[in-house]
Protein backbone atom coordinates (compact mmCIF):
# COMPACT_ATOMS: atom_id res chain seq x y z
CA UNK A 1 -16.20 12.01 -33.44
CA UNK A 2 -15.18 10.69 -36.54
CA UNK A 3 -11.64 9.85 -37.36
CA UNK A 4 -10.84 12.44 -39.69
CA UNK A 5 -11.64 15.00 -36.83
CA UNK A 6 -9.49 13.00 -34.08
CA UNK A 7 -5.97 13.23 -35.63
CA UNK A 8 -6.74 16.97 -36.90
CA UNK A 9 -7.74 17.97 -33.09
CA UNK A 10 -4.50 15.50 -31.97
CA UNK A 11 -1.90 17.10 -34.14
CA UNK A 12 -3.24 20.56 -33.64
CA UNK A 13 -3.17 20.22 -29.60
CA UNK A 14 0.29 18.19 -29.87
CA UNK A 15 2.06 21.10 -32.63
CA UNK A 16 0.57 23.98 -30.34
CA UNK A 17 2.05 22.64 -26.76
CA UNK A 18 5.13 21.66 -28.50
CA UNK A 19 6.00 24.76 -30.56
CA UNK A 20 4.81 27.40 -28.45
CA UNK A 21 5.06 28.78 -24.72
CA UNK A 22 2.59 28.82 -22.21
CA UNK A 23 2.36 32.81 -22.67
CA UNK A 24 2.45 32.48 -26.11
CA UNK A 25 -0.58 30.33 -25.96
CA UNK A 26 -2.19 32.80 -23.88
CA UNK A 27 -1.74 35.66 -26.23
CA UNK A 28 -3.58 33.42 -28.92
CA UNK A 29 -6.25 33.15 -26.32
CA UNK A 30 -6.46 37.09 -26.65
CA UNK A 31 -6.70 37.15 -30.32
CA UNK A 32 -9.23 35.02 -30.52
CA UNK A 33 -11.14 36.52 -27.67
CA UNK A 34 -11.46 33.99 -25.12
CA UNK A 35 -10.72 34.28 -21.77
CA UNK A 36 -7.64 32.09 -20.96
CA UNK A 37 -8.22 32.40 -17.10
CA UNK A 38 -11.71 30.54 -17.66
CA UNK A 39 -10.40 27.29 -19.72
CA UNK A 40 -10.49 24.34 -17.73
CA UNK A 41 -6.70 22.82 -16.63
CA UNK A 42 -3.78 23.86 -15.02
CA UNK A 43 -1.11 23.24 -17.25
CA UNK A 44 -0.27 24.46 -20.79
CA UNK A 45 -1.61 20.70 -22.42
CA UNK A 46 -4.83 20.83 -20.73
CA UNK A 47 -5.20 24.75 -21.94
CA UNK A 48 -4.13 24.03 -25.03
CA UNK A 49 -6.88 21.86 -25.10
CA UNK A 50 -9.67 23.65 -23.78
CA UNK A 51 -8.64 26.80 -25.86
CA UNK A 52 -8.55 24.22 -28.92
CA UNK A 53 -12.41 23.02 -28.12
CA UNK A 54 -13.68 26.72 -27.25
CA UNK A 55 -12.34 28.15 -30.77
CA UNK A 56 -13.90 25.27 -32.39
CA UNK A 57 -17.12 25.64 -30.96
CA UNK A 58 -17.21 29.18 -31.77
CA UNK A 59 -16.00 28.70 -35.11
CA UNK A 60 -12.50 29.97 -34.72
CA UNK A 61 -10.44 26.94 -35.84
CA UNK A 62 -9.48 28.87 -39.26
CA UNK A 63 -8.57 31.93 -37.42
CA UNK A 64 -6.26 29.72 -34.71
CA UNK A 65 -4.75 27.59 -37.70
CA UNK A 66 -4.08 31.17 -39.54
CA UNK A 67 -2.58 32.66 -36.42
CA UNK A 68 -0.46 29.60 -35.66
CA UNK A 69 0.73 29.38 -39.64
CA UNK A 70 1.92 33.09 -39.38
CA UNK A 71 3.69 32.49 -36.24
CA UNK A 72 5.51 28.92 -36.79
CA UNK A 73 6.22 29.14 -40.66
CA UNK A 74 8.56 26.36 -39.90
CA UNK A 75 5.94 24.12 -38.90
CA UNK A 76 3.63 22.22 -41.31
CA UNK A 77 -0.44 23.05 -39.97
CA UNK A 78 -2.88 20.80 -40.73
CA UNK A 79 -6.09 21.99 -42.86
CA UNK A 80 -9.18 21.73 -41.04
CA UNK A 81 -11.73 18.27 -41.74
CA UNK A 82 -14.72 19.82 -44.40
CA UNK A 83 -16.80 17.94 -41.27
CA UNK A 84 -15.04 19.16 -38.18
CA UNK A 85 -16.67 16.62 -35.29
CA UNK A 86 -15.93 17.27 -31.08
CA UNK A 87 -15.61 15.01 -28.82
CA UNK A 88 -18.90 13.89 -27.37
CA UNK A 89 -20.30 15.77 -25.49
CA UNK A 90 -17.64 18.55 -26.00
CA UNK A 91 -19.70 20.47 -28.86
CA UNK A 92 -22.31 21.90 -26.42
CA UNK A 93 -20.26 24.20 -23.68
CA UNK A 94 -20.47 23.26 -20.53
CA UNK A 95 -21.35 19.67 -21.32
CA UNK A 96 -19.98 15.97 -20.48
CA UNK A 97 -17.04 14.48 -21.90
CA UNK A 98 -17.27 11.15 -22.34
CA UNK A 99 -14.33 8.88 -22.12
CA UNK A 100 -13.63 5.08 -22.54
CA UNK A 101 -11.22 4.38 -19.77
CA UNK A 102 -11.42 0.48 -19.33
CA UNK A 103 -12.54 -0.67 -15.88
CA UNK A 104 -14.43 2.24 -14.09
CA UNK A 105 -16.38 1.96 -10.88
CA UNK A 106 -18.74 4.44 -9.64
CA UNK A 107 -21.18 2.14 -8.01
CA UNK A 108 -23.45 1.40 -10.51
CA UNK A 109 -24.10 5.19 -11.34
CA UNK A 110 -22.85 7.38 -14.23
CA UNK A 111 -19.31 8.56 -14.97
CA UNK A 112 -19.06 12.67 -16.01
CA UNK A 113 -15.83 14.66 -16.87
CA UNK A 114 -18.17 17.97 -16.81
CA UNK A 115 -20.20 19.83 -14.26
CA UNK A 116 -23.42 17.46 -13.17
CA UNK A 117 -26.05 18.87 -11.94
CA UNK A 118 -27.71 16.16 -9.34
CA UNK A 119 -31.88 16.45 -9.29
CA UNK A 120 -32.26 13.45 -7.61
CA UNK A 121 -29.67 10.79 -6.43
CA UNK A 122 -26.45 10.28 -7.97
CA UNK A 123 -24.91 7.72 -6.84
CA UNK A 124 -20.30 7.29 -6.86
CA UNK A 125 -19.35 4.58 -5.02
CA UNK A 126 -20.68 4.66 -1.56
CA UNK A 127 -22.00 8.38 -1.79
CA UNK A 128 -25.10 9.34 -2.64
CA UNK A 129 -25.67 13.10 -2.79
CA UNK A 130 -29.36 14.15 -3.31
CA UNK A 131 -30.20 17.61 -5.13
CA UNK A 132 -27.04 19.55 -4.83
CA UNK A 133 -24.30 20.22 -7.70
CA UNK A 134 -21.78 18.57 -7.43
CA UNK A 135 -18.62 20.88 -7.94
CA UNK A 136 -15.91 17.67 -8.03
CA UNK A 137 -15.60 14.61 -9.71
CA UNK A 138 -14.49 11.50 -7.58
CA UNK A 139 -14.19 7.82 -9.26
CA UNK A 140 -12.03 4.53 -8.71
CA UNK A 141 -10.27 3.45 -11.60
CA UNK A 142 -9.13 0.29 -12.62
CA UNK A 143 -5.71 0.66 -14.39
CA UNK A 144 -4.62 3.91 -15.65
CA UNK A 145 -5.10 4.20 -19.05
CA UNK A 146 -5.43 8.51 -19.52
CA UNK A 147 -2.87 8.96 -17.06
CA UNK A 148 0.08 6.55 -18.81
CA UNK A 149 -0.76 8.75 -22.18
CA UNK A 150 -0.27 11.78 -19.98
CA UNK A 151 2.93 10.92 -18.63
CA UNK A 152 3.61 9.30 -22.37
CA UNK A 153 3.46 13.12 -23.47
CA UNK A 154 4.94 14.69 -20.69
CA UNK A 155 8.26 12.71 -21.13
CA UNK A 156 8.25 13.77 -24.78
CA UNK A 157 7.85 17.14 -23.88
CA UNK A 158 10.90 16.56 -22.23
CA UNK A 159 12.49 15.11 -25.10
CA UNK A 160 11.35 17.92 -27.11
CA UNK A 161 13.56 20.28 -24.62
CA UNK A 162 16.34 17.86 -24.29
CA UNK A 163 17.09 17.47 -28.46
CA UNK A 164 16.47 21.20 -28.81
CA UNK A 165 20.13 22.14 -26.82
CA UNK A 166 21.97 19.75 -28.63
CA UNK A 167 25.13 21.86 -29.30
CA UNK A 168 26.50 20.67 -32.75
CA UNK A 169 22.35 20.62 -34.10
CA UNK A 170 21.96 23.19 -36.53
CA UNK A 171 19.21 25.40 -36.40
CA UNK A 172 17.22 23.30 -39.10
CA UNK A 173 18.31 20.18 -37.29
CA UNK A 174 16.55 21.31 -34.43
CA UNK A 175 13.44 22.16 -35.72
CA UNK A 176 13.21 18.90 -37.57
CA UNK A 177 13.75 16.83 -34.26
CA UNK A 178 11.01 18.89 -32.53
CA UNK A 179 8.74 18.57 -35.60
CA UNK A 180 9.28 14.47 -35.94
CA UNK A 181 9.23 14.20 -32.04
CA UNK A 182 5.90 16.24 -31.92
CA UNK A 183 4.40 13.95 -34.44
CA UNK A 184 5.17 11.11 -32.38
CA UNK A 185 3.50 12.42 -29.29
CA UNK A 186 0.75 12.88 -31.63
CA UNK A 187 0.40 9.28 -32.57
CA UNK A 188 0.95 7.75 -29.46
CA UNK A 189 -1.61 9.89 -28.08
CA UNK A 190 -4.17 7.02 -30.43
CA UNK A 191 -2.58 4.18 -28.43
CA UNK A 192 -5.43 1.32 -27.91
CA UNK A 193 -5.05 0.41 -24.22
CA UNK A 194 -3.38 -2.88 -24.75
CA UNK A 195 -0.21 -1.24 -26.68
CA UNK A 196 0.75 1.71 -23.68
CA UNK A 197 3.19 -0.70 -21.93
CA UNK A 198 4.96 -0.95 -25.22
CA UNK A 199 4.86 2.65 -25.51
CA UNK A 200 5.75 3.49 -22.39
CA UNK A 201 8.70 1.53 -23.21
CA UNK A 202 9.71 3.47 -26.57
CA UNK A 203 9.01 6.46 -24.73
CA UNK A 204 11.86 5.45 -21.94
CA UNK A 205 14.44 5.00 -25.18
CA UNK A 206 13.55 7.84 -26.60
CA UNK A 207 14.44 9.84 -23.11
CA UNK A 208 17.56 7.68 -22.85
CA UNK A 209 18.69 8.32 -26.39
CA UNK A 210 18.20 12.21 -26.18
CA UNK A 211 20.00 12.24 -22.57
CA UNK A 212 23.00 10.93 -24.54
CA UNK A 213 23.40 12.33 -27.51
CA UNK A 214 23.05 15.88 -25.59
CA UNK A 215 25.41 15.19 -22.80
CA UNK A 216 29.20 16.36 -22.82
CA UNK A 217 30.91 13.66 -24.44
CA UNK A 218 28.13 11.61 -25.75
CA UNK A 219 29.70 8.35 -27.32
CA UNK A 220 28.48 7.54 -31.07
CA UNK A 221 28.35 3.88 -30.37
CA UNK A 222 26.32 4.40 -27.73
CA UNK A 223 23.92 6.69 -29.49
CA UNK A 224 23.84 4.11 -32.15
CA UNK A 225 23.25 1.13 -29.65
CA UNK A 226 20.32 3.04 -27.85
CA UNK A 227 18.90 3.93 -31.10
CA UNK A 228 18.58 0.45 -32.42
CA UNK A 229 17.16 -0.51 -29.38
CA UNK A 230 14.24 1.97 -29.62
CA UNK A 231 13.78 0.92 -33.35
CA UNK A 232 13.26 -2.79 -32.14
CA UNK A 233 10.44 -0.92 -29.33
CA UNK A 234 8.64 0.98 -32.40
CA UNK A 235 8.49 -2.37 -34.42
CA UNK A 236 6.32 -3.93 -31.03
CA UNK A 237 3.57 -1.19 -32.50
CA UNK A 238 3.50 -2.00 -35.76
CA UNK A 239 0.46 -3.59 -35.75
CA UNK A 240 -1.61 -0.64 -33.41
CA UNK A 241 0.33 2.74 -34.71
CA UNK A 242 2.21 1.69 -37.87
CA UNK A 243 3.64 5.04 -38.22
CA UNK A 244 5.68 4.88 -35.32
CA UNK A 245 8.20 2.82 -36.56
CA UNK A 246 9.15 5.34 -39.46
CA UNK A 247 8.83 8.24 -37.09
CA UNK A 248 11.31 6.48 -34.93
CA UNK A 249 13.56 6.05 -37.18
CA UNK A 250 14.30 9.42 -38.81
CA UNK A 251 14.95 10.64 -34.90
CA UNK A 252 17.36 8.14 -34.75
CA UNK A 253 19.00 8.61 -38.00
CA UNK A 254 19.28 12.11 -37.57
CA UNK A 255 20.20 12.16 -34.09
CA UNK A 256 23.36 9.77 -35.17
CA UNK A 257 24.00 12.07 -37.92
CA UNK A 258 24.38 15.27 -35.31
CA UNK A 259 26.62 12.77 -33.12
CA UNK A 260 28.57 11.91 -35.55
């Protein structure tokens, strides 16, 4: 998939789970004609995905982005690559994802996000299973690469929530803060491996700086104290996501400027 096509699919997936609700999500399924019920997940971020991968594969991605323009006019769409690339093995339905997740065992046999259909002897581990399908997947990881990301995006999610009851926030002020926070889910969902600790760590300020600013009496100084702190956590990234750091900043400016 070519890079172009990455941060389109990224800030697509990040603006749709952060703008709209999980039945809201569902009624786009219905527009578009695909059955919500089938797409793979549980939550509304792994939906969002699926739904995302399934309208491109059909063709639908002008039709979603047209849809989603008409129903967030507040919120800046992205135009569609002229060469829209899946993930591998995500442009045939049905097929294998393929991830890079650092240290995987499986035994000396192949990894598969996608159904597998086993001919002859597939070995995972210490399990071989001989000519059945096998309905599962089960692997030992080393680290947890995918699943810091996840909870990167879940806390900002949470953020997302947080910032949006801010009582003295204008209405404007609150769309802004959910716009620049969804964009920086979006690019610390690109986070090389070696970098998540650090963003794990900007993630934690961001949580802290949003739990004061919205509590009863939050204290300026403070807000301003926590916000240079998760300034000098966006300059650690520099180097891997050099977009963070201005991202960063315009939450913190504005959240001091709602404070006060």
């Amino acid at each position: 998939m070519n890079e172009e096509s990455r941060l389109f699919l990224a800030d697509v997936q990040s603006k749709l789970n952060t703008y709209f609700s999980g039945e809201e999500i569902e009624t786009l399924a219905f527009v578009l004609g695909i059955d919500y019920d089938a797409l793979r997940g549980g939550t509304k971020p792994t939906k969002v995905n699926a739904l995302i991968l399934d309208a491109a594969r059909k063709g639908q991605i002008a039709q979603l982005l047209a849809w989603a323009r008409r129903e967030r006019t507040n919120v800046t769409w992205p135009d569609a690559p002229a060469k829209l690339e899946l993930p591998a093995g995500a442009a045939d339905e049905g097929g294998a994802t393929v991830y890079q997740i650092g240290t995987l065992n499986t035994g000396g046999g192949g990894f598969f996000a996608g159904p597998v259909s086993a001919g002859g002897d597939v070995q995972a581990g210490q399990k071989t299973v001989g000519g059945d399908e096998i309905k599962g997947s089960k692997y030992v990881m080393s680290g947890d690469f995918r699943g810091a990301v996840l909870n990167i995006e879940s806390r900002l999610d949470n953020v997302t929530q947080t910032l949006g009851a801010m009582p003295n926030a204008a209405p404007d002020q609150r769309q802004e803060l959910a716009r620049l926070v969804g964009e920086l889910k979006a690019a610390l969902a690109a986070v090389p491996p070696e970098a998540v600790s650090d963003a794990t760590n900007l993630t934690k300020r961001v949580e802290a700086l949003a739990e004061e600013a919205t509590g009863d009496a939050p204290d300026p100084e403070l807000v301003r104290g926590l916000g240079e702190s998760l300034k000098r956590a966006a300059s650690k990234l520099a180097n891997s996501l050099p977009g963070v750091a201005t991202l960063t900043a315009a939450i913190v400016e504005l959240v001091a400027a709602i404070v006060g």
